[in-house]
C-alpha atoms as a PDB file:
ATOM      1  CA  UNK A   1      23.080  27.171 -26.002  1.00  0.00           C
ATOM      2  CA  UNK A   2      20.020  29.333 -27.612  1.00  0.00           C
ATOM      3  CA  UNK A   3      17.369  29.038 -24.273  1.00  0.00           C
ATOM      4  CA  UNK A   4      14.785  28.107 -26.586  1.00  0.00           C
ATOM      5  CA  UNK A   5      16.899  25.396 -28.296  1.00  0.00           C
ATOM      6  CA  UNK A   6      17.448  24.306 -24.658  1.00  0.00           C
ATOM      7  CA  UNK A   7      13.731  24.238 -23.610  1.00  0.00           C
ATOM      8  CA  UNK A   8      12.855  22.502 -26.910  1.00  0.00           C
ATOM      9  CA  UNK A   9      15.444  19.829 -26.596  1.00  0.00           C
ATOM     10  CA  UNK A  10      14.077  19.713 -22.882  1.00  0.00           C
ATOM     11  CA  UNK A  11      10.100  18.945 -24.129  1.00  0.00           C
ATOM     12  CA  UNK A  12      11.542  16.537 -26.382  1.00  0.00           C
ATOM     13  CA  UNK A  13      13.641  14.380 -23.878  1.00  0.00           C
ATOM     14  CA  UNK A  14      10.727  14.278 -21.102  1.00  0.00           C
ATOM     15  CA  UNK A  15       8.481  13.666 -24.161  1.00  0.00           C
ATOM     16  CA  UNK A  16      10.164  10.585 -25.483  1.00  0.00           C
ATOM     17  CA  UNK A  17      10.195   9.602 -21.349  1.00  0.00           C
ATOM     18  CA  UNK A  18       6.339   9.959 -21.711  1.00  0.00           C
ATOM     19  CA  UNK A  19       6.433   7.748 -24.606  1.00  0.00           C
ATOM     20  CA  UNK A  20       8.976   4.725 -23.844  1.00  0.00           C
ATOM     21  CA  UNK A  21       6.520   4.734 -20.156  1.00  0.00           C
ATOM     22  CA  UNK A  22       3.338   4.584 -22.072  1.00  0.00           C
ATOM     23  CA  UNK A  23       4.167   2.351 -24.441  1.00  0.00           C
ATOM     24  CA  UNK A  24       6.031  -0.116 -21.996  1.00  0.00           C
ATOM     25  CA  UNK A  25       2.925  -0.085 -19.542  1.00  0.00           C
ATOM     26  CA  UNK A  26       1.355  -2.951 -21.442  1.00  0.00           C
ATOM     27  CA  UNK A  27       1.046  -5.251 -18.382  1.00  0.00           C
ATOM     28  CA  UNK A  28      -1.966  -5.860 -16.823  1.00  0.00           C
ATOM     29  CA  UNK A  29      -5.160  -8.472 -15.658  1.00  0.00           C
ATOM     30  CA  UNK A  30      -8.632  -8.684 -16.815  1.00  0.00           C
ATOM     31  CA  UNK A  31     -10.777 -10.714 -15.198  1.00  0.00           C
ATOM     32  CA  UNK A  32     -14.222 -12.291 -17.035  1.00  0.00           C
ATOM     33  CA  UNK A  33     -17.532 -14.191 -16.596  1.00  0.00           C
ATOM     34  CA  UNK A  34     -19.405 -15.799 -18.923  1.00  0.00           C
ATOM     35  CA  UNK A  35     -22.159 -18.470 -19.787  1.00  0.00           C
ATOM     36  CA  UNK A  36     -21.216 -22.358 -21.809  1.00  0.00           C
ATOM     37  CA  UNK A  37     -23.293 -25.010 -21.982  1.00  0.00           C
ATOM     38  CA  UNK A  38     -25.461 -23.268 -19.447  1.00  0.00           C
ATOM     39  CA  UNK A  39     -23.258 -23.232 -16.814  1.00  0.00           C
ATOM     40  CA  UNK A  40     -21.480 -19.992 -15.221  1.00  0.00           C
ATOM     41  CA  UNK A  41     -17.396 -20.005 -15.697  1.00  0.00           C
ATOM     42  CA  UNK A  42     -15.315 -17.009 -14.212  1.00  0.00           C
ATOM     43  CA  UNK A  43     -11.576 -16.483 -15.341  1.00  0.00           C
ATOM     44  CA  UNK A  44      -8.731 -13.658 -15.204  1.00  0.00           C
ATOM     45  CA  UNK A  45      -5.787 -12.970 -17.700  1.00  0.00           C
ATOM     46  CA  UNK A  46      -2.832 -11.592 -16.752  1.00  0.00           C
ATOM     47  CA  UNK A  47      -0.356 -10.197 -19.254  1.00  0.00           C
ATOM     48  CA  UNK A  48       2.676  -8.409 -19.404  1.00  0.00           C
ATOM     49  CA  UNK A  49       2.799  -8.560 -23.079  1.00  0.00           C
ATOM     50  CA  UNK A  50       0.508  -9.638 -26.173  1.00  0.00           C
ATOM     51  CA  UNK A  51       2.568 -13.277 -26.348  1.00  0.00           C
ATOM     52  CA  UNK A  52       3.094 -13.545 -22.566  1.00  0.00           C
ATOM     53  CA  UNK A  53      -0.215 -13.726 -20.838  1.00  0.00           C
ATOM     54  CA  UNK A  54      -1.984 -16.549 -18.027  1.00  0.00           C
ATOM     55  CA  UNK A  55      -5.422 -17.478 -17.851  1.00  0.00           C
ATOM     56  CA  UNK A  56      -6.545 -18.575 -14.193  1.00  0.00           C
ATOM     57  CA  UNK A  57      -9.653 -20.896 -13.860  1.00  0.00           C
ATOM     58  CA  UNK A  58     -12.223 -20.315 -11.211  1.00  0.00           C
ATOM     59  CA  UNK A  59     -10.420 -21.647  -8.247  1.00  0.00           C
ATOM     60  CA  UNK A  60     -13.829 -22.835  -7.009  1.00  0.00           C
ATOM     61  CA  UNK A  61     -14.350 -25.162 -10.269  1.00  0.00           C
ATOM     62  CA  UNK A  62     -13.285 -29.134 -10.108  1.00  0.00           C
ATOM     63  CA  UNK A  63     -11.365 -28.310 -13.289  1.00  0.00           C
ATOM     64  CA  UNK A  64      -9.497 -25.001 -11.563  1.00  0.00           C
ATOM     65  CA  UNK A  65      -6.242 -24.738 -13.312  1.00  0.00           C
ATOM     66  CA  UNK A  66      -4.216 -22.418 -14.945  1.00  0.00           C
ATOM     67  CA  UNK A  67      -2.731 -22.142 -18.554  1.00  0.00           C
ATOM     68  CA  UNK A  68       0.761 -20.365 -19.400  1.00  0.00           C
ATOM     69  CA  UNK A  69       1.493 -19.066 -22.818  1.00  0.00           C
ATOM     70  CA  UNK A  70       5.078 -17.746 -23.581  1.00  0.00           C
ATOM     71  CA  UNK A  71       6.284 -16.756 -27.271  1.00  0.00           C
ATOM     72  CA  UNK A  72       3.709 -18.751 -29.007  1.00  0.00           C
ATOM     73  CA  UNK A  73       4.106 -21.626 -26.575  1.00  0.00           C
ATOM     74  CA  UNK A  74       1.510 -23.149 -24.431  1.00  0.00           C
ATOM     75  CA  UNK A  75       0.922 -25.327 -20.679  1.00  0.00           C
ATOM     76  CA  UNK A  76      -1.300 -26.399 -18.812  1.00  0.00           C
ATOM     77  CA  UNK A  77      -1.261 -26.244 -15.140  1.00  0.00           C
ATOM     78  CA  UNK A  78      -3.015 -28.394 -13.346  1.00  0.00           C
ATOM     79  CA  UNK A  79      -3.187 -31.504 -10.287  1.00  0.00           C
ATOM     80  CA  UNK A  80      -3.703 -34.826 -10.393  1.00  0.00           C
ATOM     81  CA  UNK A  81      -3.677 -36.580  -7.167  1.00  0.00           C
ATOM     82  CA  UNK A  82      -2.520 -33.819  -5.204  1.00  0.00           C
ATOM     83  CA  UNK A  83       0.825 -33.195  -7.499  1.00  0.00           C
ATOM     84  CA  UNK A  84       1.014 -30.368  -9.379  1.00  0.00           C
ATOM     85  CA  UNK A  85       1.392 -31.742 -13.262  1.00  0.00           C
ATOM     86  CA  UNK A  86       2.648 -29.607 -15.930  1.00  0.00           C
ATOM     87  CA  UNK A  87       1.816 -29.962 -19.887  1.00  0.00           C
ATOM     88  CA  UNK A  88       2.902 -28.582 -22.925  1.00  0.00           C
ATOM     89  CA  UNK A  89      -0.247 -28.855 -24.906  1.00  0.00           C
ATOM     90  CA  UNK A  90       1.547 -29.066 -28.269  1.00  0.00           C
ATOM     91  CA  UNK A  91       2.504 -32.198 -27.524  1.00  0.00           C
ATOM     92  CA  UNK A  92      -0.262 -33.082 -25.919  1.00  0.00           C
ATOM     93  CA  UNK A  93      -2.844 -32.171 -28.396  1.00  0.00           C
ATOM     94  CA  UNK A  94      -4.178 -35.477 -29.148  1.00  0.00           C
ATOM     95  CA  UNK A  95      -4.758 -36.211 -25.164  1.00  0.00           C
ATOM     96  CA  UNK A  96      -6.385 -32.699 -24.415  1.00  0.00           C
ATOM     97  CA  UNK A  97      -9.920 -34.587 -24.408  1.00  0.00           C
ATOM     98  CA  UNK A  98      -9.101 -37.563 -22.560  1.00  0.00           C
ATOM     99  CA  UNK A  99      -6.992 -35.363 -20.016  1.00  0.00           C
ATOM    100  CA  UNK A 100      -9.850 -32.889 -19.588  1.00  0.00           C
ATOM    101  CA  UNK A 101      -8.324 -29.638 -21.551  1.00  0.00           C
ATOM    102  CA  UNK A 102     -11.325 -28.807 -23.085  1.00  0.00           C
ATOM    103  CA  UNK A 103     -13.305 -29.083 -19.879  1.00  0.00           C
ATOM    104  CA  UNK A 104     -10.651 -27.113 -18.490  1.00  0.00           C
ATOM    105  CA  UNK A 105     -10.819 -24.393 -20.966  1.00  0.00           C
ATOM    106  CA  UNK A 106     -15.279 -24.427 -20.260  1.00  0.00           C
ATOM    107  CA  UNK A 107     -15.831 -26.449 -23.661  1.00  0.00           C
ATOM    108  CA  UNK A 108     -17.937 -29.311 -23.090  1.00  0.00           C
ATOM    109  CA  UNK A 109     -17.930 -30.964 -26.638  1.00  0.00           C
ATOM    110  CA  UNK A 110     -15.392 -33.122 -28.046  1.00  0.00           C
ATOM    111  CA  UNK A 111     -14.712 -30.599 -31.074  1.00  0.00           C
ATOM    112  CA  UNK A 112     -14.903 -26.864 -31.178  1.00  0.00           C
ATOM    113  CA  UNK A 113     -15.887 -25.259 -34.672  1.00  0.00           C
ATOM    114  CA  UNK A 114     -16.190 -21.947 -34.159  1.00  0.00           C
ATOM    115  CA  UNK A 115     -17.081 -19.577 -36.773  1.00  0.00           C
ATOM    116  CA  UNK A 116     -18.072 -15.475 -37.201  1.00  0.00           C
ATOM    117  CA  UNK A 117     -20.297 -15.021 -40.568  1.00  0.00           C
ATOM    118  CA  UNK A 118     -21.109 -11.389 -40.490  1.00  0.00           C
ATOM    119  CA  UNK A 119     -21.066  -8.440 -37.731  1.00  0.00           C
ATOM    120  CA  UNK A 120     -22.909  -4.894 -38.838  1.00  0.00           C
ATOM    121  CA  UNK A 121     -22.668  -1.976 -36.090  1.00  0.00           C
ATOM    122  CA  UNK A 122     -26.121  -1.331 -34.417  1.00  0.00           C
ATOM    123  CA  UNK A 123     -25.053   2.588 -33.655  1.00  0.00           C
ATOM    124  CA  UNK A 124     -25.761   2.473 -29.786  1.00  0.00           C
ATOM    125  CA  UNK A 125     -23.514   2.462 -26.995  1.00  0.00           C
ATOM    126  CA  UNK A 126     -22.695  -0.071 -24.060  1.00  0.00           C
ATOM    127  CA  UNK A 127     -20.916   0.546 -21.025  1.00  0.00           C
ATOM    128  CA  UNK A 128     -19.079  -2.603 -19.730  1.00  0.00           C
ATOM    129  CA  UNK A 129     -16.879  -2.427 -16.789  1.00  0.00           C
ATOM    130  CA  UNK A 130     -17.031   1.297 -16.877  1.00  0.00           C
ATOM    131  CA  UNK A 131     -15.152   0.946 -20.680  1.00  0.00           C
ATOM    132  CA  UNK A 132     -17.866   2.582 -22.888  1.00  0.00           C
ATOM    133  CA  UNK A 133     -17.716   0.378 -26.654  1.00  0.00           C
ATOM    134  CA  UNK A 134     -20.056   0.205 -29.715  1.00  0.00           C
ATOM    135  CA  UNK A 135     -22.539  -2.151 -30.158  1.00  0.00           C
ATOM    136  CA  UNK A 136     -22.690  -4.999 -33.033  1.00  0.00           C
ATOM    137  CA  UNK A 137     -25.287  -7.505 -34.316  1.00  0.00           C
ATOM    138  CA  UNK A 138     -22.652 -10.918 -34.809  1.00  0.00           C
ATOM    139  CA  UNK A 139     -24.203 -13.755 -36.789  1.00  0.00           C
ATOM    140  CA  UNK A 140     -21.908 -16.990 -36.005  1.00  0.00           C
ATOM    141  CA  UNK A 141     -21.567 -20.448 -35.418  1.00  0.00           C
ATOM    142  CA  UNK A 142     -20.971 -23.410 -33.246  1.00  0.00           C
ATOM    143  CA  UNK A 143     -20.235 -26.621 -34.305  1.00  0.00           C
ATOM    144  CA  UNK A 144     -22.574 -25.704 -37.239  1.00  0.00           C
ATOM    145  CA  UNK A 145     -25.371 -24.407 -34.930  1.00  0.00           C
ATOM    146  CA  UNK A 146     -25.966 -20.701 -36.089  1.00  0.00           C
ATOM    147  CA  UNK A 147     -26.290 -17.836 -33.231  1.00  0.00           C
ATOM    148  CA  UNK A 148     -27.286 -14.224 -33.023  1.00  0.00           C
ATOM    149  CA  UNK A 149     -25.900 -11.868 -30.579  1.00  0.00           C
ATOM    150  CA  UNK A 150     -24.016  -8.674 -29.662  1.00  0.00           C
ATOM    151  CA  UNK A 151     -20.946  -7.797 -29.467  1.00  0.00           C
ATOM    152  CA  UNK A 152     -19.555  -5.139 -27.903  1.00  0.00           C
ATOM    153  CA  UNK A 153     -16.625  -3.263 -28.583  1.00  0.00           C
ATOM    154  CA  UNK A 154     -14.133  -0.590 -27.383  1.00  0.00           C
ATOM    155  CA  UNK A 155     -10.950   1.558 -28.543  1.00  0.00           C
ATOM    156  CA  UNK A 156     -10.119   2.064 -24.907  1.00  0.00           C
ATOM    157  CA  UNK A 157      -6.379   1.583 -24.847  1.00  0.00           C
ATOM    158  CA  UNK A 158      -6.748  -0.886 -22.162  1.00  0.00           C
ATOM    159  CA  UNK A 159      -9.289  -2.946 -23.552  1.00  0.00           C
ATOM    160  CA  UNK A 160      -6.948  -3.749 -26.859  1.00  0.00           C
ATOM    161  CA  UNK A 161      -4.164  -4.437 -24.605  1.00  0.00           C
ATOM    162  CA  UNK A 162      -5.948  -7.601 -23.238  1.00  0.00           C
ATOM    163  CA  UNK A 163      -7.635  -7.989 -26.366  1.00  0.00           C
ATOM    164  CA  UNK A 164      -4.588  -8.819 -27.896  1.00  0.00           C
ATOM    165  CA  UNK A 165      -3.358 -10.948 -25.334  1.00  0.00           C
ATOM    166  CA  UNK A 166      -6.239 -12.905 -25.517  1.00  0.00           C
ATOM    167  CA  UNK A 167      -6.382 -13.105 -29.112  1.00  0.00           C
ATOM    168  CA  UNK A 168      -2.919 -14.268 -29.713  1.00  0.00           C
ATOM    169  CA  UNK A 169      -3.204 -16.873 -26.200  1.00  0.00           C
ATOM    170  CA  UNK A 170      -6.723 -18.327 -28.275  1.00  0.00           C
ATOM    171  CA  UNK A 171      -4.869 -18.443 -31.594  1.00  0.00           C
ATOM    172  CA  UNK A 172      -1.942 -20.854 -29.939  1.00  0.00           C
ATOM    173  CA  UNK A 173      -4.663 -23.217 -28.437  1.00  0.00           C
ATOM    174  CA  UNK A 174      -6.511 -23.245 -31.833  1.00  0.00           C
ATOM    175  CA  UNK A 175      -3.263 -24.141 -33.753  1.00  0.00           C
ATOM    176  CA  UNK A 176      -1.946 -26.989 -30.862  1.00  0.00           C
ATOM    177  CA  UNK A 177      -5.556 -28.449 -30.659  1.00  0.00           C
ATOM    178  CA  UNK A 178      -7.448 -30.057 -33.283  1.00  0.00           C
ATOM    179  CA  UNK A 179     -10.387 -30.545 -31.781  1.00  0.00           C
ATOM    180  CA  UNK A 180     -10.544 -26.476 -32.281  1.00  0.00           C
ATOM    181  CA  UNK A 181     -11.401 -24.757 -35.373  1.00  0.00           C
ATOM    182  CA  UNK A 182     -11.794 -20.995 -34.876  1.00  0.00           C
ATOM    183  CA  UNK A 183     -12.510 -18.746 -38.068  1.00  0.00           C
ATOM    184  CA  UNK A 184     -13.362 -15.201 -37.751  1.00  0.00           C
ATOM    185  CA  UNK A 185     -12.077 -13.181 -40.121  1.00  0.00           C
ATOM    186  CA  UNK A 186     -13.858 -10.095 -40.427  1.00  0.00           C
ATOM    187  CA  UNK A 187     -14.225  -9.688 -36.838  1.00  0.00           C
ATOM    188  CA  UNK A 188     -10.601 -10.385 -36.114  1.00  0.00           C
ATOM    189  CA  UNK A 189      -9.259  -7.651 -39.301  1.00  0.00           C
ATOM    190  CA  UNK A 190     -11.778  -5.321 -37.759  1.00  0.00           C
ATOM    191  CA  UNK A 191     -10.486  -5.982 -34.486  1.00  0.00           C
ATOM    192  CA  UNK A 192      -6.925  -6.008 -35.118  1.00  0.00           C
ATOM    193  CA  UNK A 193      -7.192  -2.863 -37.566  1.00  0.00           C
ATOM    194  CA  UNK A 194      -8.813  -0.306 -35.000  1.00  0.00           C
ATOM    195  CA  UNK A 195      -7.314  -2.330 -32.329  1.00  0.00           C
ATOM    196  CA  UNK A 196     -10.459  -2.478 -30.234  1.00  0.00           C
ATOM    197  CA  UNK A 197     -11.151  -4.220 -27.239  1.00  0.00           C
ATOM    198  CA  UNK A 198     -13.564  -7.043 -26.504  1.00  0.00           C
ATOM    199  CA  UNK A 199     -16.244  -6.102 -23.745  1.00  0.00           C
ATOM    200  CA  UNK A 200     -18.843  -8.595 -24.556  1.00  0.00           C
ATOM    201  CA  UNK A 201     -20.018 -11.379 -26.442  1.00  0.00           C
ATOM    202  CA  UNK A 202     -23.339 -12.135 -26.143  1.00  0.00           C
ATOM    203  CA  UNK A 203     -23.681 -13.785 -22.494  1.00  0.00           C
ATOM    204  CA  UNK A 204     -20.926 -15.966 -23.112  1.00  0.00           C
ATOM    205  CA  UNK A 205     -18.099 -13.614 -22.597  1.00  0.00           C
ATOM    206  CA  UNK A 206     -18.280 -10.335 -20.644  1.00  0.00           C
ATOM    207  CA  UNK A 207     -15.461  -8.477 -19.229  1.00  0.00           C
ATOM    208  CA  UNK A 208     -15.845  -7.898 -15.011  1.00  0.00           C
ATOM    209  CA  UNK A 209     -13.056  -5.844 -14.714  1.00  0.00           C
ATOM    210  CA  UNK A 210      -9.572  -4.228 -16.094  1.00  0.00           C
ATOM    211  CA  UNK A 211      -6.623  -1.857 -14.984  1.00  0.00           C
ATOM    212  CA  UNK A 212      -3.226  -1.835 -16.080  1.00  0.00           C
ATOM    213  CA  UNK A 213      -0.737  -2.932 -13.408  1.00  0.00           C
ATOM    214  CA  UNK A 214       3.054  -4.417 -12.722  1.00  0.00           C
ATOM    215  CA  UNK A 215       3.237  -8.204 -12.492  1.00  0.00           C
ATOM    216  CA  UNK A 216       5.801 -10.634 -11.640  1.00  0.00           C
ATOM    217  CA  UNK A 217       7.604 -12.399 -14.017  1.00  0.00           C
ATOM    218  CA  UNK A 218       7.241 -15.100 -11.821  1.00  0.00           C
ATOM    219  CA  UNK A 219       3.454 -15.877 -12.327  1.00  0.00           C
ATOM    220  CA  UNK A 220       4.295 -16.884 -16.345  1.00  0.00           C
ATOM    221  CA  UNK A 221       6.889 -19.150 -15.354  1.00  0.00           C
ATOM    222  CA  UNK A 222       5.486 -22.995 -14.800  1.00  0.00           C
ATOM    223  CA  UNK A 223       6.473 -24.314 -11.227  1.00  0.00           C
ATOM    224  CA  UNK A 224       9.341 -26.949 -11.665  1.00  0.00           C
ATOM    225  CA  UNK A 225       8.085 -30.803 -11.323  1.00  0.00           C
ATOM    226  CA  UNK A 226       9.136 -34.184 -12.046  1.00  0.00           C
ATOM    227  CA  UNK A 227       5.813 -35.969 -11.575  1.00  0.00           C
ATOM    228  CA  UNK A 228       4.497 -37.898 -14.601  1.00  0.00           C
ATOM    229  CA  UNK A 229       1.114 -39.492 -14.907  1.00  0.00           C
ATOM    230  CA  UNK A 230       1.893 -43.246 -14.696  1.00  0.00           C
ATOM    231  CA  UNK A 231       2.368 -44.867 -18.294  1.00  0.00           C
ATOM    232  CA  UNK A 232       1.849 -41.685 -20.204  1.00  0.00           C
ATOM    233  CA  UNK A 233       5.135 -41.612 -21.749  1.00  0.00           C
ATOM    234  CA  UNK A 234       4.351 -45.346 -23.224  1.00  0.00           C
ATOM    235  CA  UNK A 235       0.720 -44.003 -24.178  1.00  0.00           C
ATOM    236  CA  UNK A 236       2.489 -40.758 -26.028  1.00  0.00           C
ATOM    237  CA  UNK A 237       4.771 -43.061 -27.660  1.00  0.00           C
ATOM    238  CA  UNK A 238       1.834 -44.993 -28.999  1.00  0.00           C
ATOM    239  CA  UNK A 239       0.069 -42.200 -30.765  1.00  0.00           C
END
């Protein structure tokens, strides 16, 4: 064989390595803090993919949990008089008030209306867990309540990879719950266009830290249990 053919074919092969180990290091946790209803909330996401991911509440909170979301799928993780109680929250849309889902997730009001009216770029720079990102002005909504406030955002590689995770975990919860009515849809085509990152929205959502690491299966799998809340299969049989 020509020794340049040989050399070329030899860049190519460790090149395509390069590639398959790029693009199959998608995995990763991000942890956050934020601000609702004037109270402080921390949580982390771990994801191996953009439709695999968990979201772990403060373990300090009353309402620490843990939510699982698997090809579109969602549960809840959670205890209830020291048992470990499982939940699909498709079917349990209807209960996610009464059962404390929305206090779980940080959302103190019965219904959720979420909405993004405009966003224009400001032209400065914010550094946010060492992930440098561009600056917006974001005129929205809640529950009809209109807000200003920044938004910051990032092409950093890593920051879209939990971006999308979280995007696609936050788009199950809005379609299983109807208490929640998210529309953004010029931030998420901008978003899912240049596939940038979230690092920060307003003081209600700021990213703490990021890196890109391996992660058991294991932690997206929900632990096996046979407990049932007492008369909840009668009361979901009633709705």
């Amino acid at each position: 064989m020509n020794p340049r053919v040989y050399i070329m074919l030899k860049l190519l092969f460790f090149s395509l390595l390069l590639l398959f180990a790029t693009s199959a290091n998608a995995s990763g946790v991000a942890r956050f803090k934020g601000m609702d209803g004037g109270k402080p909330y921390t949580l982390s996401l771990e994801y191996i993919d953009q439709t695999t991911s968990r979201i772990d509440m403060d373990a300090k909170s009353d309402t620490a949990g843990y939510l699982l979301f698997n090809n579109r799928q969602a549960q809840i993780v959670s205890s209830y008089q020291g048992n470990t109680l499982v939940m699909d929250l498709a079917s349990m849309n209807q209960m996610a008030q009464s059962l404390g889902v929305m206090k779980m997730l940080g959302i103190d009001s019965e219904t959720l209306l979420v909405h993004v009216i405009n966003m224009k770029a400001t032209g400065k720079k914010e550094t946010v867990a060492g992930i440098v990102g561009e600056v917006y002005k974001i005129n929205w909504s809640r529950n009809n309540v209109k807000h200003q406030d920044e938004l910051v955002l990032s092409r950093s590689p890593l920051a879209w990879e939990y971006t999308a995770a979280w995007i696609d975990a936050i788009d199950v919860i809005s379609k299983a719950s109807p208490s929640i009515d998210i529309k953004g849809d010029e931030l998420m085509t901008k978003v899912k266009k240049g596939k940038l990152g979230i690092l920060r929205f307003g003081s209600q959502f700021q990213l703490v830290s990021a890196k890109s690491k391996i992660i058991n299966p294991a932690r997206f799998v929900a632990p096996d249990t046979s407990f049932n809340i007492p008369g909840l299969s009668d009361l979901l049989g009633n709705l």
